[in-house]
PDB file of N, CA and C in Angstrom:
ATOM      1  N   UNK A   1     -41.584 -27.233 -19.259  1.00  0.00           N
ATOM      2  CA  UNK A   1     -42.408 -27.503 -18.111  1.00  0.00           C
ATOM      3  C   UNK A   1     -41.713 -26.948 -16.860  1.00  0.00           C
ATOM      4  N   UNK A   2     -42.576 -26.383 -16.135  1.00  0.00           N
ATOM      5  CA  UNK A   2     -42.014 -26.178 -14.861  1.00  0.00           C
ATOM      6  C   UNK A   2     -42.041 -26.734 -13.292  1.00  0.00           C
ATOM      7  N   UNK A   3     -41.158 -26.944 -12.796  1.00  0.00           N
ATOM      8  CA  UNK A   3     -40.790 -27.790 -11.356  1.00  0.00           C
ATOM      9  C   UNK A   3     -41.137 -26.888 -10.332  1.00  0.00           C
ATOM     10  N   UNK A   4     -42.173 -27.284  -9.707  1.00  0.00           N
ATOM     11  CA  UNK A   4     -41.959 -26.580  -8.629  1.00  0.00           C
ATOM     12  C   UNK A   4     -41.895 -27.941  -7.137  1.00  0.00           C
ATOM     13  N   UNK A   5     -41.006 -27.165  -6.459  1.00  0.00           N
ATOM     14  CA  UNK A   5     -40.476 -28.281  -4.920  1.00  0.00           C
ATOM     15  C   UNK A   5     -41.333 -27.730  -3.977  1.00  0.00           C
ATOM     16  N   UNK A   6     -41.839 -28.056  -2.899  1.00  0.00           N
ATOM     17  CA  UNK A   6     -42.179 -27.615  -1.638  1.00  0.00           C
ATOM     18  C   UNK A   6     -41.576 -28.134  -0.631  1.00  0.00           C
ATOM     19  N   UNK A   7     -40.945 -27.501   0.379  1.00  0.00           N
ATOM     20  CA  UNK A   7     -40.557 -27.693   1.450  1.00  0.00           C
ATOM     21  C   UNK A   7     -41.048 -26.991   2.625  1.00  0.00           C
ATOM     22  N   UNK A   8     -41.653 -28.534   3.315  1.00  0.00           N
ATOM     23  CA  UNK A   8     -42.447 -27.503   5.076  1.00  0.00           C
ATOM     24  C   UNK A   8     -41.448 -27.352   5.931  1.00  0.00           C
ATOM     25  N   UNK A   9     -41.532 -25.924   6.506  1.00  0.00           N
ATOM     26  CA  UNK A   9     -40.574 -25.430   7.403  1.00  0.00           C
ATOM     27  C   UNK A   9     -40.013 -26.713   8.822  1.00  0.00           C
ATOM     28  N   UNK A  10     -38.977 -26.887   9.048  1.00  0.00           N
ATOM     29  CA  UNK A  10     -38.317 -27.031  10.408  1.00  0.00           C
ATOM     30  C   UNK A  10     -39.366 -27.256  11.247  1.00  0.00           C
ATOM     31  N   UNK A  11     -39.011 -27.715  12.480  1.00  0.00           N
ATOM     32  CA  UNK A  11     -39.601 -27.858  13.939  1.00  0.00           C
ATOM     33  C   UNK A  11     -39.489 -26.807  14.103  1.00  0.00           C
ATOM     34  N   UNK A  12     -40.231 -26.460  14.940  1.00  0.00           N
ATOM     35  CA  UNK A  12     -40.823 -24.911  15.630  1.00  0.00           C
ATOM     36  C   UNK A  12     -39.860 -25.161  16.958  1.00  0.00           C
ATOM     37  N   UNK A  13     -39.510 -23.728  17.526  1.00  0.00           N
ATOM     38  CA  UNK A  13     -39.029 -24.200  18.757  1.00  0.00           C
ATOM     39  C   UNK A  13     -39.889 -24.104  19.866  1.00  0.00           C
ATOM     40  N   UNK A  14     -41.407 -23.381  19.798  1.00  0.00           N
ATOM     41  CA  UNK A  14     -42.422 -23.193  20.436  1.00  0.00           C
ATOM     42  C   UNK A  14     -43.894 -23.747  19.713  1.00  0.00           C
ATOM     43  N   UNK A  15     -44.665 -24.145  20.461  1.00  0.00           N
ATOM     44  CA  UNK A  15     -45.598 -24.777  20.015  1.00  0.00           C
ATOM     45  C   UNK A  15     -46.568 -23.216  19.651  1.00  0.00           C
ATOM     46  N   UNK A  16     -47.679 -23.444  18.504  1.00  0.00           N
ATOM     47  CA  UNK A  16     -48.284 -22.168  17.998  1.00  0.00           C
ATOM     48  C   UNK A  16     -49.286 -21.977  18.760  1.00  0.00           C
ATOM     49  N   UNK A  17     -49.437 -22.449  20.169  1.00  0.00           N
ATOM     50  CA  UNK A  17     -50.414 -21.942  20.776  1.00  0.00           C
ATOM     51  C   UNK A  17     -49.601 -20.990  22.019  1.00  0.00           C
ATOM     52  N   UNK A  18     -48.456 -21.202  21.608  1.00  0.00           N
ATOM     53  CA  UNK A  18     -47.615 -20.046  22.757  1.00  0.00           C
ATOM     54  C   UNK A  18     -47.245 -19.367  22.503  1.00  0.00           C
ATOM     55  N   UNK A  19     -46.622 -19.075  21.134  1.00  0.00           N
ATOM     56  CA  UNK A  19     -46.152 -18.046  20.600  1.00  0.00           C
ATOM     57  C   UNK A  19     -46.887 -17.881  18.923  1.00  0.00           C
ATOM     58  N   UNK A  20     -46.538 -16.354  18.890  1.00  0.00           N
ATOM     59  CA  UNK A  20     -47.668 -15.975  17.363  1.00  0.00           C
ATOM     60  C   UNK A  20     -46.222 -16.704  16.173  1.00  0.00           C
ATOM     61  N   UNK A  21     -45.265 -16.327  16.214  1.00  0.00           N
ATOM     62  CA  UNK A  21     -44.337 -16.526  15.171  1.00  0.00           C
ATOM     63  C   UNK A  21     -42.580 -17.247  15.422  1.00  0.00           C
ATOM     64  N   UNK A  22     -42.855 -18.600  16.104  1.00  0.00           N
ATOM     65  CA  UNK A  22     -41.828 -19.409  16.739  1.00  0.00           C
ATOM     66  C   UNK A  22     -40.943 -19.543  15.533  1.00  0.00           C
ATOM     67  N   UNK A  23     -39.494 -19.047  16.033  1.00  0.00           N
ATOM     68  CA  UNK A  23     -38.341 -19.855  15.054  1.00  0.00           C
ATOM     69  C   UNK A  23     -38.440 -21.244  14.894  1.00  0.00           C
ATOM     70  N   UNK A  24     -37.089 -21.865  14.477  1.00  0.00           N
ATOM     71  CA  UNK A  24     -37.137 -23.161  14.326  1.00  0.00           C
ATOM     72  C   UNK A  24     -36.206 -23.016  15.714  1.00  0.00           C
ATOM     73  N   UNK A  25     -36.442 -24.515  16.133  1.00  0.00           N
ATOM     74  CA  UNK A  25     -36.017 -25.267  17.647  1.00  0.00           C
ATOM     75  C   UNK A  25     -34.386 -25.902  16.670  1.00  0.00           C
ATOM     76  N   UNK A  26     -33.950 -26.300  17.502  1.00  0.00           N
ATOM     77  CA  UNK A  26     -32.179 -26.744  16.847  1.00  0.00           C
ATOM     78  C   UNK A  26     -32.357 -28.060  16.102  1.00  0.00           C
ATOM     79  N   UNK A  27     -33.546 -29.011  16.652  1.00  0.00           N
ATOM     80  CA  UNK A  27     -33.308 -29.833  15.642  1.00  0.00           C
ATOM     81  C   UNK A  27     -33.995 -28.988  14.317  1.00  0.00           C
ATOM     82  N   UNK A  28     -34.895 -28.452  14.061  1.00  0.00           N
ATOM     83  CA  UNK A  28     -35.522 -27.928  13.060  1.00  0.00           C
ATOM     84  C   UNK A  28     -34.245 -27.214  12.042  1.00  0.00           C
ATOM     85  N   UNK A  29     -33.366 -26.997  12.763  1.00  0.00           N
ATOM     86  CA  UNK A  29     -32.032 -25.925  11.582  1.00  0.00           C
ATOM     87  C   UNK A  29     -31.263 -27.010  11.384  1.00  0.00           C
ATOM     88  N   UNK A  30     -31.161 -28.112  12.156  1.00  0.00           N
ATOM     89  CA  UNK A  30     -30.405 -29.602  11.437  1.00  0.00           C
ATOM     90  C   UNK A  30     -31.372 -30.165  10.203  1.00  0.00           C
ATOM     91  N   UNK A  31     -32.849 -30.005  10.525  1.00  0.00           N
ATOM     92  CA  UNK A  31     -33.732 -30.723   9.569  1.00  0.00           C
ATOM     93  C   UNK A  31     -33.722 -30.053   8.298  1.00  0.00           C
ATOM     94  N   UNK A  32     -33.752 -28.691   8.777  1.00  0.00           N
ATOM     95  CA  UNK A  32     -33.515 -27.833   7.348  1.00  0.00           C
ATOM     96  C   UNK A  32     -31.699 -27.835   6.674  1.00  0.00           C
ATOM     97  N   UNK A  33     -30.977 -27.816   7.161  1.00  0.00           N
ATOM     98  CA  UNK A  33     -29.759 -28.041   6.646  1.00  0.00           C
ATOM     99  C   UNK A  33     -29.832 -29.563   6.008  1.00  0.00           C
ATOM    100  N   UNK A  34     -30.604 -30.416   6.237  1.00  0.00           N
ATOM    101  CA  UNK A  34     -30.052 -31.905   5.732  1.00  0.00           C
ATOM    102  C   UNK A  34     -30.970 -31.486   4.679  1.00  0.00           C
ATOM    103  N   UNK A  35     -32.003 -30.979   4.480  1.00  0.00           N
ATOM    104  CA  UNK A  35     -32.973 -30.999   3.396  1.00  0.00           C
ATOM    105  C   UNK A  35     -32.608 -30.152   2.547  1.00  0.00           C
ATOM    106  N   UNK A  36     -31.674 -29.112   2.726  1.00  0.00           N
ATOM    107  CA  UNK A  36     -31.205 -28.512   1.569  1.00  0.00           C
ATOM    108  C   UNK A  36     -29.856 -29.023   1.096  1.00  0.00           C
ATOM    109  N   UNK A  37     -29.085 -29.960   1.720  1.00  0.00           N
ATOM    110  CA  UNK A  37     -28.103 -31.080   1.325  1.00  0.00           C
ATOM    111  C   UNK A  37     -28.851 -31.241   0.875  1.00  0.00           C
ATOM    112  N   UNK A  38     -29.885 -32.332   0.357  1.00  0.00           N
ATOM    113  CA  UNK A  38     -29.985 -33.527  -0.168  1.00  0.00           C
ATOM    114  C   UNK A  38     -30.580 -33.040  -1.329  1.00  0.00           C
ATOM    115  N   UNK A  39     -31.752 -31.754  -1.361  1.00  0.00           N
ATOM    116  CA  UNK A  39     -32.240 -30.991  -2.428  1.00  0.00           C
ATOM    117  C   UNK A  39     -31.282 -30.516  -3.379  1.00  0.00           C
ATOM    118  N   UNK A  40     -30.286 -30.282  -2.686  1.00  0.00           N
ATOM    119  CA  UNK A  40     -29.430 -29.574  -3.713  1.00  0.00           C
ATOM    120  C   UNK A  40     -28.656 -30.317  -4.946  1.00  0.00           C
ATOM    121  N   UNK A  41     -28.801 -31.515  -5.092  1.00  0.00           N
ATOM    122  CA  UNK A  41     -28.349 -32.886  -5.885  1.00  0.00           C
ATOM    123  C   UNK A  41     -29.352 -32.484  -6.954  1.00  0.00           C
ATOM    124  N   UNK A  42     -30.659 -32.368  -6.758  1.00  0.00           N
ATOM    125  CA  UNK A  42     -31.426 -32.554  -7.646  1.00  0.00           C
ATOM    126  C   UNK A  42     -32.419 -30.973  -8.159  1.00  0.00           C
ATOM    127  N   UNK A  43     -32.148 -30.431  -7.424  1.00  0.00           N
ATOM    128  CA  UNK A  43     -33.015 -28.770  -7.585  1.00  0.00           C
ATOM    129  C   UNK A  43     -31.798 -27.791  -8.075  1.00  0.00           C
ATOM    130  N   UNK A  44     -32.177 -27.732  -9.896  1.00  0.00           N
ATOM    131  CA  UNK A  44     -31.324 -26.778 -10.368  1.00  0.00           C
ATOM    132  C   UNK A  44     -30.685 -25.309  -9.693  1.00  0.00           C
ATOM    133  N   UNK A  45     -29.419 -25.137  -9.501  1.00  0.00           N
ATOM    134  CA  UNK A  45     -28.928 -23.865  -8.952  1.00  0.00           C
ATOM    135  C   UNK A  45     -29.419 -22.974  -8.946  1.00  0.00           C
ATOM    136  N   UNK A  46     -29.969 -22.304 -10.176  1.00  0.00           N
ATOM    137  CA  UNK A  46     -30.785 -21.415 -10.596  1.00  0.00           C
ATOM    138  C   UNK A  46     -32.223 -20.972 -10.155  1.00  0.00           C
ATOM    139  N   UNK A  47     -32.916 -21.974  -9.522  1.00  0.00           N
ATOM    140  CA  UNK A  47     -33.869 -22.255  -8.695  1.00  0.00           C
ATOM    141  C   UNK A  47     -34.524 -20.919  -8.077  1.00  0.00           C
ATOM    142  N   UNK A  48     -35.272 -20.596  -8.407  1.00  0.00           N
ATOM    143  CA  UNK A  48     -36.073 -19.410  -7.305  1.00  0.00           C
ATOM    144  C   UNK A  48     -37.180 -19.875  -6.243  1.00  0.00           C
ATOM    145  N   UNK A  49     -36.331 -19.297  -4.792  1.00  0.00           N
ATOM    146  CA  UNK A  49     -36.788 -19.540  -3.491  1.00  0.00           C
ATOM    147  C   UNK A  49     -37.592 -18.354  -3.475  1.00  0.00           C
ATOM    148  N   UNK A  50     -38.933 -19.457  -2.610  1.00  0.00           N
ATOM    149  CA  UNK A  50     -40.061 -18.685  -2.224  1.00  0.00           C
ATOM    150  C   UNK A  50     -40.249 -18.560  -0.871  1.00  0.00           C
ATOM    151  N   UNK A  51     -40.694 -18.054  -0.472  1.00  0.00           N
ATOM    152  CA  UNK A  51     -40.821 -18.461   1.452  1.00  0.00           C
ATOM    153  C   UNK A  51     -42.033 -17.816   2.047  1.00  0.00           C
ATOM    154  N   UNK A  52     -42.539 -17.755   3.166  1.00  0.00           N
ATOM    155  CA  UNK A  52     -43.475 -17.215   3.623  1.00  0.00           C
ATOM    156  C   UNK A  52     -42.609 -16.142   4.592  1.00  0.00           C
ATOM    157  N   UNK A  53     -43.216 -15.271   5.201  1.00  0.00           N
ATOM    158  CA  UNK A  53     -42.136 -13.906   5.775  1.00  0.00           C
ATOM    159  C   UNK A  53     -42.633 -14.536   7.831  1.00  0.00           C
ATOM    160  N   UNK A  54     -42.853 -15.671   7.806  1.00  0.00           N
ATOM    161  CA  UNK A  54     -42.825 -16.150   9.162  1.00  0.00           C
ATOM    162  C   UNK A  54     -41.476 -16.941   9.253  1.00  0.00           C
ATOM    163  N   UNK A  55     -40.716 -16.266  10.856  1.00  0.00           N
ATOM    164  CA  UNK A  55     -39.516 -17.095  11.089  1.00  0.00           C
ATOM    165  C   UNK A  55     -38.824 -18.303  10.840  1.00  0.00           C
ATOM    166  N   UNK A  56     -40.342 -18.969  10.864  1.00  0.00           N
ATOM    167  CA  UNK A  56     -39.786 -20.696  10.569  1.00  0.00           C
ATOM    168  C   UNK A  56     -39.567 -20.715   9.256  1.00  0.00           C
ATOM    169  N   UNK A  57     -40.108 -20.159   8.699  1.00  0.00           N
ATOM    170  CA  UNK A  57     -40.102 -20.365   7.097  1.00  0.00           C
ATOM    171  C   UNK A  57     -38.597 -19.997   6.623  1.00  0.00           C
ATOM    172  N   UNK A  58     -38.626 -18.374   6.806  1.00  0.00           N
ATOM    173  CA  UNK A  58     -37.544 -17.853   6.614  1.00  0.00           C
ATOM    174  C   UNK A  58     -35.989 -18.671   6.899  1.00  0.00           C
ATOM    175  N   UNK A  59     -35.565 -19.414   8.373  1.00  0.00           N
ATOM    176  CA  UNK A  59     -35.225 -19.875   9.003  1.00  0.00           C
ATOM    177  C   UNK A  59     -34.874 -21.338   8.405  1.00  0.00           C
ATOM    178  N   UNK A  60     -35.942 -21.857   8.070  1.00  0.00           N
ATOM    179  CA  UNK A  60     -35.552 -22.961   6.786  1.00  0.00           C
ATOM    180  C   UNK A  60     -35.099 -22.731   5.678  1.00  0.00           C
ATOM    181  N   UNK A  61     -35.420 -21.660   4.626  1.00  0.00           N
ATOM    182  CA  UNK A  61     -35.178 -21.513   3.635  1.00  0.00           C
ATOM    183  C   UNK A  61     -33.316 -20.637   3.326  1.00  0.00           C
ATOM    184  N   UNK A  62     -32.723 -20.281   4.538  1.00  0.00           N
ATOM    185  CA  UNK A  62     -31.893 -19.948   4.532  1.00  0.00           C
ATOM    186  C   UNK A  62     -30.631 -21.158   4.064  1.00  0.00           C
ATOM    187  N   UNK A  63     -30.745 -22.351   4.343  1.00  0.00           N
ATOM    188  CA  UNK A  63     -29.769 -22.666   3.932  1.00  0.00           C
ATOM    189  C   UNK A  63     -29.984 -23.232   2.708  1.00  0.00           C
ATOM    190  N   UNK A  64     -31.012 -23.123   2.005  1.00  0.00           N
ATOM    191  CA  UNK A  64     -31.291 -23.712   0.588  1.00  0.00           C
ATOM    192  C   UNK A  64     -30.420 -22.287  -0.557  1.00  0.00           C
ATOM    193  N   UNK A  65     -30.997 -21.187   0.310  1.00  0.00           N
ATOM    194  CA  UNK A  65     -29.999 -19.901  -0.238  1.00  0.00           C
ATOM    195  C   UNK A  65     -28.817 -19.663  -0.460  1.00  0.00           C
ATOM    196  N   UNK A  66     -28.313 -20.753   0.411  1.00  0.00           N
ATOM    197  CA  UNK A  66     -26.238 -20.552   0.250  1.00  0.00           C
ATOM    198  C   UNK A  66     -25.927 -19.361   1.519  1.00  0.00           C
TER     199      UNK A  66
END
């Protein structure tokens, strides 16, 4: 059987009516760093990351990458 996880990107550091493709804001790269701590206990190493090719996404998914 296969697992799949979802994780929604970080806080934006701009709201999406101001900008087309906002990074994450600083708490958003703390939110994503604690969520790939805590994922990483339980989401095999081997794991293939998916992401969407928008900043925030990208931006979160970086520290699940190592």
């Amino acid at each position: 059987m296969t697992d799949i996880w979802l994780v929604r990107h970080g806080e934006a550091a701009a709201s999406f009516d101001q900008e087309i493709d906002p990074g994450l804001s600083l708490l958003g790269h703390e939110q994503s760093a604690t969520a790939a701590q805590q994922l990483s206990a339980i989401v095999p190493p081997d794991a293939q990351l998916l992401s969407s090719p928008k900043q925030r996404a990208v931006q979160t998914g970086a520290p699940f990458a190592g």
